[in-house]
N, C-alpha and C. Protein backbone atom coordinates (compact mmCIF):
# COMPACT_ATOMS: atom_id res chain seq x y z
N UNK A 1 142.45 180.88 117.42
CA UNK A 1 143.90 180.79 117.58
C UNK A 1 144.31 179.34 117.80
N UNK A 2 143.48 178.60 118.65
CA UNK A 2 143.98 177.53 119.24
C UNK A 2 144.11 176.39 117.33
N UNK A 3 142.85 176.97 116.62
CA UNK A 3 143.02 176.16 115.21
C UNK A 3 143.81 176.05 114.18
N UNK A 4 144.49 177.98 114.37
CA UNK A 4 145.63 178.35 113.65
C UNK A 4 146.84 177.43 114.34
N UNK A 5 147.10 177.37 115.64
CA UNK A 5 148.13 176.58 116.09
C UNK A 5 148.18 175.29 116.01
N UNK A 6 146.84 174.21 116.23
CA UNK A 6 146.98 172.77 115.51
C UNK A 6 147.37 172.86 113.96
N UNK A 7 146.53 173.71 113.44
CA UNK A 7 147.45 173.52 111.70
C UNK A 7 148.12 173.82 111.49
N UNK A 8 149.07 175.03 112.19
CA UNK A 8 150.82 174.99 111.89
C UNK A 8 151.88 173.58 112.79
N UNK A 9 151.02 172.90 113.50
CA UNK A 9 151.61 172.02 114.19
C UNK A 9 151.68 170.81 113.16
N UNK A 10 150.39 170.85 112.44
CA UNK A 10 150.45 170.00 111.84
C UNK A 10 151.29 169.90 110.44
N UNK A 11 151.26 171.29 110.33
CA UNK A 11 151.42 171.63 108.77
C UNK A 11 153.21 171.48 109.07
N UNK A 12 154.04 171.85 110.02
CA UNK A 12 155.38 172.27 110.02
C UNK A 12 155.88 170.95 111.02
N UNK A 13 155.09 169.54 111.36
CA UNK A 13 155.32 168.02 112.59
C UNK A 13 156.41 168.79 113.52
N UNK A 14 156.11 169.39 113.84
CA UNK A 14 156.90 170.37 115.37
C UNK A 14 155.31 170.78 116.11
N UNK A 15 154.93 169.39 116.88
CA UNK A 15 154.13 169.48 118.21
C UNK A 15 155.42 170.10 119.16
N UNK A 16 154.78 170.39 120.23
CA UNK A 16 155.96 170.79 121.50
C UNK A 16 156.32 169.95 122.20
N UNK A 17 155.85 168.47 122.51
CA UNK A 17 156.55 167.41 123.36
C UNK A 17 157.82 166.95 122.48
N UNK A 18 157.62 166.76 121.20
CA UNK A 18 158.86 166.55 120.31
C UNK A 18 160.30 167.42 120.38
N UNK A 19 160.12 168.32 120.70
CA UNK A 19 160.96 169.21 121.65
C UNK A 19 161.95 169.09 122.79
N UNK A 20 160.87 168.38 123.62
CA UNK A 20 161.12 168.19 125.22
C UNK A 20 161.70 165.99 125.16
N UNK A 21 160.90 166.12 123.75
CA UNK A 21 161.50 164.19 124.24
C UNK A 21 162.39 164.25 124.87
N UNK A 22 163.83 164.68 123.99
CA UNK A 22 164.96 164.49 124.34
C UNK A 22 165.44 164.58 126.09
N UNK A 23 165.09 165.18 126.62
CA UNK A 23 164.84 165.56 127.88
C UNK A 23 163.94 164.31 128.29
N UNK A 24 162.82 164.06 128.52
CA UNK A 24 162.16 162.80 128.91
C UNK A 24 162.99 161.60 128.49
N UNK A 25 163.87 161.19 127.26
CA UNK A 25 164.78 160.03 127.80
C UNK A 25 166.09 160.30 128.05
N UNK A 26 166.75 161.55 127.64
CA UNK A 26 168.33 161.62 127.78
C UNK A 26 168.34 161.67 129.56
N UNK A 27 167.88 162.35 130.22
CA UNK A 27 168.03 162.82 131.27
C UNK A 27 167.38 161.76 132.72
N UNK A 28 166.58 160.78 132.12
CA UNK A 28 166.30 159.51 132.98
C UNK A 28 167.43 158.46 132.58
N UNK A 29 168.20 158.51 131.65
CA UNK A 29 168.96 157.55 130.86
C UNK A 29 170.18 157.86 131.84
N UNK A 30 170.97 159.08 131.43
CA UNK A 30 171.83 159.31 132.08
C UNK A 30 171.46 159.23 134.02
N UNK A 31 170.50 159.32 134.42
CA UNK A 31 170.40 158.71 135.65
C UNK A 31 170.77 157.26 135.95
N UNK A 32 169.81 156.91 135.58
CA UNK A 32 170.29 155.58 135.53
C UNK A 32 171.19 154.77 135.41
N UNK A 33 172.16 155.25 134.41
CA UNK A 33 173.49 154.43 133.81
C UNK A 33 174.62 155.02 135.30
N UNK A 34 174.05 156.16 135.63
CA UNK A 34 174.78 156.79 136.51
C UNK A 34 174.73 156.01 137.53
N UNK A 35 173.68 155.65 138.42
CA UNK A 35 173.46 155.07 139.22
C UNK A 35 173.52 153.38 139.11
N UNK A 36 174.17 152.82 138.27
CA UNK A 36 174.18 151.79 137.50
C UNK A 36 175.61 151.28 138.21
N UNK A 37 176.33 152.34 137.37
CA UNK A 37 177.59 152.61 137.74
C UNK A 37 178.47 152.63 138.80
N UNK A 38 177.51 153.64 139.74
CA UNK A 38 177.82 153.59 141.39
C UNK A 38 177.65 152.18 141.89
N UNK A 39 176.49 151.75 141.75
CA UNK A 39 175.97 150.44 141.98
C UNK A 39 177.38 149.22 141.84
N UNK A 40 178.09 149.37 140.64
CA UNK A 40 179.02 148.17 140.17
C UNK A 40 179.80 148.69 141.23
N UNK A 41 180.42 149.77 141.50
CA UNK A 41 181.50 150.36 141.90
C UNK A 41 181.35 149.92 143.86
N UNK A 42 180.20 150.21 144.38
CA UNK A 42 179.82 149.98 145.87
C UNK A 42 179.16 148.75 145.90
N UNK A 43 179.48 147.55 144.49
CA UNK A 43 178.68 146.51 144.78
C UNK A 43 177.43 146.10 145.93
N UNK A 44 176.78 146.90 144.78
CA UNK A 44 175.14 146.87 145.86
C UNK A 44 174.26 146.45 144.40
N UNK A 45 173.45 145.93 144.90
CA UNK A 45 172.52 146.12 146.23
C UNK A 45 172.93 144.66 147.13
N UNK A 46 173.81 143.65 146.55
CA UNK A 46 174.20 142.21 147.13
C UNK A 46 175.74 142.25 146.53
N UNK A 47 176.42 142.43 147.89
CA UNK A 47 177.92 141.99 147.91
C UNK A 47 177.99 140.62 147.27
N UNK A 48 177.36 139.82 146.80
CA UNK A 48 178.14 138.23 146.55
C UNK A 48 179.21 138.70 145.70
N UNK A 49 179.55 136.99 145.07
CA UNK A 49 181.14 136.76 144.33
C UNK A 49 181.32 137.79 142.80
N UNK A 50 179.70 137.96 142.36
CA UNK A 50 180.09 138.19 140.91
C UNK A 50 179.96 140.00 141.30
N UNK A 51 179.41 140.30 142.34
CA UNK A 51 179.94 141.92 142.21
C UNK A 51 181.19 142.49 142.79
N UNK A 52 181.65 141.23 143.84
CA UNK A 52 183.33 141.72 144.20
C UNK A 52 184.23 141.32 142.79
N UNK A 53 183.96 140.61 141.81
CA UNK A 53 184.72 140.67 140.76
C UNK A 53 184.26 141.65 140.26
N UNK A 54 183.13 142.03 140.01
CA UNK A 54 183.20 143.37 138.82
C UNK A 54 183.79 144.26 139.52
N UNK A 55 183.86 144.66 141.18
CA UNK A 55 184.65 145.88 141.64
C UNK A 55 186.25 145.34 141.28
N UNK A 56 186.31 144.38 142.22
CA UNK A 56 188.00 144.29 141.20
C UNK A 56 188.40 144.59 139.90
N UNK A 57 187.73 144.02 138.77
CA UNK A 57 188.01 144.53 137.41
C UNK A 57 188.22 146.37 137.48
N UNK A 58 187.13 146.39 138.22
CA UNK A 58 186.90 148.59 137.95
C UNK A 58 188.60 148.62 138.23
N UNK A 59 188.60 147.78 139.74
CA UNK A 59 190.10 148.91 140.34
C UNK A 59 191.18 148.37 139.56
N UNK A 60 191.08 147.47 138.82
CA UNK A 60 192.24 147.24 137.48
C UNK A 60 192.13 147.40 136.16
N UNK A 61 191.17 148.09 135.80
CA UNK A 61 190.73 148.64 134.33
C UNK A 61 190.68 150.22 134.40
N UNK A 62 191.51 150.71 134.44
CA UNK A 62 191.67 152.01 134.45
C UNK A 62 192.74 152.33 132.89
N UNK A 63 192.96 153.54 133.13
CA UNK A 63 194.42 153.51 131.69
C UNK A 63 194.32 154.56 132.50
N UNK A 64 195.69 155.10 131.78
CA UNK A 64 196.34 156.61 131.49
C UNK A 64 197.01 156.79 132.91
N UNK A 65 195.81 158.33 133.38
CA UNK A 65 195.91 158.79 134.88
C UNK A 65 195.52 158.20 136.39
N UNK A 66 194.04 157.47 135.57
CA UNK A 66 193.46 156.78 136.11
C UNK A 66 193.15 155.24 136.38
N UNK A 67 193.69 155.08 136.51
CA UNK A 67 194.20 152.98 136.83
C UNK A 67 193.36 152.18 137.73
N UNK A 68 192.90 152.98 138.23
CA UNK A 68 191.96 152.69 139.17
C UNK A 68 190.59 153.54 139.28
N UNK A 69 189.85 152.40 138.79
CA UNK A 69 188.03 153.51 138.27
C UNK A 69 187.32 153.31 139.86
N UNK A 70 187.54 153.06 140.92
CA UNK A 70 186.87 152.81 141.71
C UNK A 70 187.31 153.87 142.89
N UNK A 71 188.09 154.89 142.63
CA UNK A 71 188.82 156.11 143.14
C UNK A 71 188.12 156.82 142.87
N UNK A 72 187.87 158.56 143.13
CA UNK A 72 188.16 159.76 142.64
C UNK A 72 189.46 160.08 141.96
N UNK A 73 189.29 160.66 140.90
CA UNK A 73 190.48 161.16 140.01
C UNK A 73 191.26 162.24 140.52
N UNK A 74 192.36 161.62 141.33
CA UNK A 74 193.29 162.98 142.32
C UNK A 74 194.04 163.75 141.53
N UNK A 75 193.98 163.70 139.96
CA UNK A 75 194.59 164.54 139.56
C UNK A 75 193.56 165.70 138.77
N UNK A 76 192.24 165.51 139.02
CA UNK A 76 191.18 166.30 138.67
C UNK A 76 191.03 166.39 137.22
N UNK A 77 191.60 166.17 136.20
CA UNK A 77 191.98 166.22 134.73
C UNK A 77 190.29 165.77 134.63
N UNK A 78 189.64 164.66 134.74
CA UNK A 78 188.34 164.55 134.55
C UNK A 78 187.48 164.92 134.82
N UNK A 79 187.21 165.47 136.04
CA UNK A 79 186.33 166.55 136.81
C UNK A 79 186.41 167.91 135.51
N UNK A 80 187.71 168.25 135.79
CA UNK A 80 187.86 169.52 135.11
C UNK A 80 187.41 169.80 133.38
N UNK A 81 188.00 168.45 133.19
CA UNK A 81 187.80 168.29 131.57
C UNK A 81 186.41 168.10 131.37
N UNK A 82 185.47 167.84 132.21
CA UNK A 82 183.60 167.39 131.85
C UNK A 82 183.06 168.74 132.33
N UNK A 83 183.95 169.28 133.14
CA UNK A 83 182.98 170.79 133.40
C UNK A 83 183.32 171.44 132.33
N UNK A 84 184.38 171.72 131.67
CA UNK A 84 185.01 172.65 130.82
C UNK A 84 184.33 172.42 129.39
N UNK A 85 183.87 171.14 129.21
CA UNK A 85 183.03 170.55 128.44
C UNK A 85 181.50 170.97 128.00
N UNK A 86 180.85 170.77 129.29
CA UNK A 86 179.89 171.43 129.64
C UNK A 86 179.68 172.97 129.68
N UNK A 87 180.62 173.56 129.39
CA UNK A 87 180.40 174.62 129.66
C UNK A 87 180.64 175.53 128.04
N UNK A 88 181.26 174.35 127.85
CA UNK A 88 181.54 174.91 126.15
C UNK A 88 179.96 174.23 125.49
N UNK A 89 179.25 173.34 125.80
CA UNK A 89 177.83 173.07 125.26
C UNK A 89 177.46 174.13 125.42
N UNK A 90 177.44 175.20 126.45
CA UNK A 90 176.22 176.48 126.80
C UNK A 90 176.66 177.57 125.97
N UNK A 91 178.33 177.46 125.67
CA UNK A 91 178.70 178.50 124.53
C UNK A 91 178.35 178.64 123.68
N UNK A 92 178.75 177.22 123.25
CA UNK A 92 178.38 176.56 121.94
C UNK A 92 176.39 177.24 121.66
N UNK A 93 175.84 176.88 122.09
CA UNK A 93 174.75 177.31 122.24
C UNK A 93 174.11 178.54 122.23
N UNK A 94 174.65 179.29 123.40
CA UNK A 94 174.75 180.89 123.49
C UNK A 94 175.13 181.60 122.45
N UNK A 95 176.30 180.95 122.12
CA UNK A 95 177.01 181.92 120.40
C UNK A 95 176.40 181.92 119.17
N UNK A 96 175.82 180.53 118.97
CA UNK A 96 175.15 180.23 117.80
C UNK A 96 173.64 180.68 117.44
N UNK A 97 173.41 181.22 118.70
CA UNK A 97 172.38 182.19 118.68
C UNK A 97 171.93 183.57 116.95
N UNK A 98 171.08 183.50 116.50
CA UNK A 98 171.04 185.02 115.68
C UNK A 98 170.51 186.37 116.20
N UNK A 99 169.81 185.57 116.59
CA UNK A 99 168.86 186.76 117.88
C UNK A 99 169.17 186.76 119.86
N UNK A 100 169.04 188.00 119.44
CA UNK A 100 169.07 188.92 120.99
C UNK A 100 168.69 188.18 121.74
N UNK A 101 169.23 187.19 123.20
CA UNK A 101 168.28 186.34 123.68
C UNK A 101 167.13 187.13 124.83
N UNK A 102 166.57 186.22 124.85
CA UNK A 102 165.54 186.91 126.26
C UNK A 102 165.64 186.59 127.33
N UNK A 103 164.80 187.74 128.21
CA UNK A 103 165.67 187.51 129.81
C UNK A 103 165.37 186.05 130.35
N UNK A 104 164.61 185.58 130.06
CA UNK A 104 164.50 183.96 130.34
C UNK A 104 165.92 182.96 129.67
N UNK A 105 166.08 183.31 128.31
CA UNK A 105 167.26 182.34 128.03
C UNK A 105 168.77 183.00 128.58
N UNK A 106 168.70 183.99 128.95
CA UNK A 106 169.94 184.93 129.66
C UNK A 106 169.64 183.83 131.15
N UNK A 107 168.95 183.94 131.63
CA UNK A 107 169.16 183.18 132.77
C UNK A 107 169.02 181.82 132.92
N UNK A 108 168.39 180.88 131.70
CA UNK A 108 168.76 180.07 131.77
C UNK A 108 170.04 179.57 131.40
N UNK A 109 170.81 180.21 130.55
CA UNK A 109 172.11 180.38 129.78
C UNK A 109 173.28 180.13 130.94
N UNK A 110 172.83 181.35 132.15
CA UNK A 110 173.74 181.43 133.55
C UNK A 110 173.66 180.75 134.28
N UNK A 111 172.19 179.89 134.21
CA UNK A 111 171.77 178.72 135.31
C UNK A 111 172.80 177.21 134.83
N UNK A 112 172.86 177.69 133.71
CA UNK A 112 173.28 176.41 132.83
C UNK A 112 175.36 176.84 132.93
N UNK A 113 175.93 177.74 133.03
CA UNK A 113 176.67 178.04 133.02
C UNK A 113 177.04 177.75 134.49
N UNK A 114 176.80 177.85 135.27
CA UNK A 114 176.78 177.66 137.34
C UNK A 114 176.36 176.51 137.33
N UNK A 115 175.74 175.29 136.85
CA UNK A 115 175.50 174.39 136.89
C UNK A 115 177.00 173.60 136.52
N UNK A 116 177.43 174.02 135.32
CA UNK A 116 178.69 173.26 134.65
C UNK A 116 179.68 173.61 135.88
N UNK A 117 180.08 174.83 136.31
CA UNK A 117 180.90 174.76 136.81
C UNK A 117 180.97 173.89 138.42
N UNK A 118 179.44 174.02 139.03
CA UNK A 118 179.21 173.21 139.96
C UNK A 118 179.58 171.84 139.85
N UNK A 119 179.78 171.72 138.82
CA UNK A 119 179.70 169.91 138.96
C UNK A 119 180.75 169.10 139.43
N UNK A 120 181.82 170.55 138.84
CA UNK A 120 183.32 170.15 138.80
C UNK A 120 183.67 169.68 140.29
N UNK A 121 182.99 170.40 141.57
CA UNK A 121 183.40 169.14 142.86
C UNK A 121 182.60 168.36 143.16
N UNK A 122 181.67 167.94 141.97
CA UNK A 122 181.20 166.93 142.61
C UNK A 122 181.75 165.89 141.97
N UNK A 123 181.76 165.71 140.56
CA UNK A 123 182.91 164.70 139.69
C UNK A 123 184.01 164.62 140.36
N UNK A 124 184.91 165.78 140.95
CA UNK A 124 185.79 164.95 142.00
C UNK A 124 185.83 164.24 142.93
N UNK A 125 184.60 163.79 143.53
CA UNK A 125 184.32 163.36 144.59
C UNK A 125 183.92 161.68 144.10
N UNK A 126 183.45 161.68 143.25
CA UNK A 126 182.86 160.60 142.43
C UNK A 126 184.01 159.22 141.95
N UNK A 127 183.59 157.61 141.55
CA UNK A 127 184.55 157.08 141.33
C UNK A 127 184.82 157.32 139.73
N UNK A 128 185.83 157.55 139.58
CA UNK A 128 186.93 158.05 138.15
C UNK A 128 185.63 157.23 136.71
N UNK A 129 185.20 156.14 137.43
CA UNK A 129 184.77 154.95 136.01
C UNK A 129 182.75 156.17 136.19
N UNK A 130 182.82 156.83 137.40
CA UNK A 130 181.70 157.35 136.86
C UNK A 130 181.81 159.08 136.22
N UNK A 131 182.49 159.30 136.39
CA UNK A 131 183.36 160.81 136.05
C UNK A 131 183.55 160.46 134.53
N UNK A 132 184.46 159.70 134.17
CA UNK A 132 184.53 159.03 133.24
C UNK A 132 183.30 158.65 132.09
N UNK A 133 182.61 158.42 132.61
CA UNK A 133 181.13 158.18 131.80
C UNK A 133 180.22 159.55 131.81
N UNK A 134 180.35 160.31 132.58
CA UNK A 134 179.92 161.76 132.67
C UNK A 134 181.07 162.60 131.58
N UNK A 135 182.40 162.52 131.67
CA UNK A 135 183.23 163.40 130.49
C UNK A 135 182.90 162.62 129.27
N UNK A 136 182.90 161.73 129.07
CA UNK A 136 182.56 160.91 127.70
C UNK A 136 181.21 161.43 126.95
N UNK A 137 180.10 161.33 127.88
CA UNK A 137 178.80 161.71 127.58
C UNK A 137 178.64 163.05 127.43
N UNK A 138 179.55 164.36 127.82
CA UNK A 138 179.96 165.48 127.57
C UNK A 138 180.31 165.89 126.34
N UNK A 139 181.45 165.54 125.98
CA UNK A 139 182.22 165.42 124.90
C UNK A 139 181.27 164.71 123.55
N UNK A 140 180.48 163.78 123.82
CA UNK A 140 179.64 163.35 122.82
C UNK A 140 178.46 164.39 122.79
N UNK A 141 178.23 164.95 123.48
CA UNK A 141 177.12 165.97 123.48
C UNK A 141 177.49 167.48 122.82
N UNK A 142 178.57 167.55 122.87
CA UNK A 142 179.35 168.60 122.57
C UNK A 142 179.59 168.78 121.14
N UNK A 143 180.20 167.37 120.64
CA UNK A 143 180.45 167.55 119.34
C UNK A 143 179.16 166.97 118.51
N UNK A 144 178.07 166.27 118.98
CA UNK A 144 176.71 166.46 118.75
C UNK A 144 176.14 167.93 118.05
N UNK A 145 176.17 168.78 119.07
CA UNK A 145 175.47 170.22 119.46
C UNK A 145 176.53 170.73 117.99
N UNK A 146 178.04 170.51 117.69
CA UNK A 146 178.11 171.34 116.77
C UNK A 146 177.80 170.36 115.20
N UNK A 147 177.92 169.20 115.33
CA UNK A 147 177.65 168.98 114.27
C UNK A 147 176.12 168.80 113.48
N UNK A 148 175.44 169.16 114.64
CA UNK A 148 173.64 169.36 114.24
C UNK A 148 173.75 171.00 114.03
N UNK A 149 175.06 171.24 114.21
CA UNK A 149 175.06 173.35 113.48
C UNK A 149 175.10 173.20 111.89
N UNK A 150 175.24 172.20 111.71
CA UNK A 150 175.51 172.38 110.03
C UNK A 150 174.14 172.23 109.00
N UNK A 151 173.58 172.92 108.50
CA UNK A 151 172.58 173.07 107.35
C UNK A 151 172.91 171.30 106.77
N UNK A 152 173.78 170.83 106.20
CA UNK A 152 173.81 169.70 105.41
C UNK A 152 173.39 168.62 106.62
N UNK A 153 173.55 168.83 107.51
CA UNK A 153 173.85 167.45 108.49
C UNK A 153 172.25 167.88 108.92
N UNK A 154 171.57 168.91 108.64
CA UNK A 154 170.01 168.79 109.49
C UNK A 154 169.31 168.26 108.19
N UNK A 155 169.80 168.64 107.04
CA UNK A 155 169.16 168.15 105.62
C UNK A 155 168.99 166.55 105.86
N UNK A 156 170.41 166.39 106.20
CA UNK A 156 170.70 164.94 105.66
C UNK A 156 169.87 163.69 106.98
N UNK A 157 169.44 164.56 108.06
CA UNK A 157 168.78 163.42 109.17
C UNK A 157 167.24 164.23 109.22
N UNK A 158 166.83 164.72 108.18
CA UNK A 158 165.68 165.43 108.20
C UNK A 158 164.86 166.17 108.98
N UNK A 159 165.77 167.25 109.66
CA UNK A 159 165.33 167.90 110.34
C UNK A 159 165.24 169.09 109.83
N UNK A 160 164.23 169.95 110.11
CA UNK A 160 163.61 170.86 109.29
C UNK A 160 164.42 172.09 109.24
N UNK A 161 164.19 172.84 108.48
CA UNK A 161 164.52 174.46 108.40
C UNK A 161 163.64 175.48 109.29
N UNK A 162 164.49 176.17 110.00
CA UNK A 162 164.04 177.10 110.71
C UNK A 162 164.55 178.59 110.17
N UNK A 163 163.56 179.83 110.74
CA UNK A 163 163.89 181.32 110.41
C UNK A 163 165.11 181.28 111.63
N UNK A 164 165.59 180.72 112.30
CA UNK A 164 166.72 180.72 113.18
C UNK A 164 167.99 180.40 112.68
N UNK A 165 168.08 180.15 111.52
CA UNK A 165 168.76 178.83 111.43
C UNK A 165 169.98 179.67 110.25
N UNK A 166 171.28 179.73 110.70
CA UNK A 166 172.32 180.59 109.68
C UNK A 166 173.26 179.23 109.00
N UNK A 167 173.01 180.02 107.72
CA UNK A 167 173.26 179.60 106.22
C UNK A 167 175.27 179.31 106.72
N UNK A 168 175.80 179.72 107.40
CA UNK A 168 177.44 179.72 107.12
C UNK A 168 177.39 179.76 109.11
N UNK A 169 177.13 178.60 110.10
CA UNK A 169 177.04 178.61 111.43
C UNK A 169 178.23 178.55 111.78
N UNK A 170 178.92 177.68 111.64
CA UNK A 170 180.75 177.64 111.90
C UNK A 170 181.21 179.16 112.07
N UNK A 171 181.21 180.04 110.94
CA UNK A 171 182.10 180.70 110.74
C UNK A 171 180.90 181.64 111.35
N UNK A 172 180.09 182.25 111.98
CA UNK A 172 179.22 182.91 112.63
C UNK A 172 179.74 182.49 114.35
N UNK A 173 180.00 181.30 114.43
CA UNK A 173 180.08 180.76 115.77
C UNK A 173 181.85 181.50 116.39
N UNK A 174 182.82 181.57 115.04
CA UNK A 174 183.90 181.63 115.31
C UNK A 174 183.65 183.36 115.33
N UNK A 175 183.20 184.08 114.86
CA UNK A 175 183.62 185.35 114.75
C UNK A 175 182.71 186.17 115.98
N UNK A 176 181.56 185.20 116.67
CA UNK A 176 181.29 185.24 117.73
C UNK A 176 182.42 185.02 119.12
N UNK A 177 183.07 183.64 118.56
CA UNK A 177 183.85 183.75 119.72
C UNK A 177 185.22 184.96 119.18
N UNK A 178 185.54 185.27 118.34
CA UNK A 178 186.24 186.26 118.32
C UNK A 178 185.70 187.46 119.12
N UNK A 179 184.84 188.16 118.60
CA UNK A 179 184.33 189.26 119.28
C UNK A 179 184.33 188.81 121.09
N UNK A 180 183.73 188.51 121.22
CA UNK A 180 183.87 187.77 122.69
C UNK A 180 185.16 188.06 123.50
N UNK A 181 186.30 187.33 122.73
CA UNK A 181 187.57 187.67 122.79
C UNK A 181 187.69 188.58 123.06
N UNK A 182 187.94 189.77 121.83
CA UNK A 182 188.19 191.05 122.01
C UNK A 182 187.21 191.91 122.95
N UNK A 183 186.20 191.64 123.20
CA UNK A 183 185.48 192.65 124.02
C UNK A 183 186.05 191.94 125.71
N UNK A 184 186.56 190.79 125.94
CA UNK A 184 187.44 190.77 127.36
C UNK A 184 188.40 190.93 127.34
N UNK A 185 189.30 190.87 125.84
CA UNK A 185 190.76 191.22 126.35
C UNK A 185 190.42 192.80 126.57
N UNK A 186 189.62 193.84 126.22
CA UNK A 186 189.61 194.98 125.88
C UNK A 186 189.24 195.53 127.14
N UNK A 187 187.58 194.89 128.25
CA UNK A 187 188.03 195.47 129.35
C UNK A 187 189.23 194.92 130.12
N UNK A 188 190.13 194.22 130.22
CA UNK A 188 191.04 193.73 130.89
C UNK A 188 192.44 194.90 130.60
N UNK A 189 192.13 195.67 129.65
CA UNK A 189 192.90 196.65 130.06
C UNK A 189 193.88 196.87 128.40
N UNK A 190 193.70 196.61 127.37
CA UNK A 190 194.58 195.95 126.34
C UNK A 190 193.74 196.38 125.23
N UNK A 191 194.03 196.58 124.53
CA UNK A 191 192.86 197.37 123.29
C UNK A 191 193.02 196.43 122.38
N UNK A 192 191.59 195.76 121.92
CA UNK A 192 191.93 194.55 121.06
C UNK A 192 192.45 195.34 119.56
N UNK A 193 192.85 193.87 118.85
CA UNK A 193 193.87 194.20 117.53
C UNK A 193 193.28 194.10 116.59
């Protein structure tokens, strides 16, 4: 068995760490930049002249709601908008599914679903310029996740074909979230249309 599995590893270049990379640098990366961030913002690890200017710049480089990156965002729009984000990655994900998941991805699905929504007080608590770099990195992950749904776009960066993998994903993803729809407006009391 173990020979049948090196030669489909070899035969199909899907070892299993190739898998998990993404995870070994996305997830030390985003630490870091995170803590990078805090760092400019609480000018540490040395108060001198050139980190009280970079905190000044934060608290005057803001736009919009937020004018000030060295705050929490009191109007929550960013908190809210990176969880809501996040939480559409696990949809996004969950829906695009073909197969029945298993009780392992059901709960990682929910772990991942309670995670998004958790975050939302902690991004409020956070300064706006790092909330900010957390909804950004959301939103890029997001429209990532659907545009690696498309057959042409896995062709075109050579990533392989899978028995998982549906010929028309968009319109599978939408009639997923339709059904979805209708099966909550339906227990909510309303007979879908």
């Amino acid at each position: 068995i173990k020979k049948l599995w090196n030669e489909l590893i070899i035969r199909d270049n899907c070892h299993p760490f190739k898998g998990s990379l993404l995870i070994w640098v996305q997830i030390p990366m985003w630490v870091i930049f995170s803590t990078t961030i805090r760092n400019l913002v609480y000018m540490l690890p040395d108060r001198d002249m050139a980190s009280k200017i970079i905190s000044l710049e934060l608290s005057v480089g803001g736009a919009l709601w937020f004018p000030n990156l060295t705050v929490p965002d009191a109007s929550l729009i960013l908190p809210v908008t990176m969880g809501l984000v996040n939480l559409a990655i696990v949809e996004v994900q969950t829906l695009s599914r073909s197969k029945k998941p298993t009780k392992l991805q059901r709960y990682a699905t929910n772990l991942f679903r309670g995670l998004s929504v958790a975050m939302i007080p902690i991004a409020a608590g956070v300064p706006s310029c790092l909330c900010l770099y957390w909804t950004t990195s959301s939103i890029y992950g997001l429209g990532q996740n659907l545009l690696l749904l498309s057959p042409k776009v896995k062709k075109l960066v050579g990533i392989p074909d899978s028995p998982s993998q549906l010929d028309k994903p968009y319109q599978h993803l939408l009639s997923e979230i339709r059904a979805r729809a209708a099966r909550i407006s339906f227990r909510g009391g309303t007979k879908p249309g």
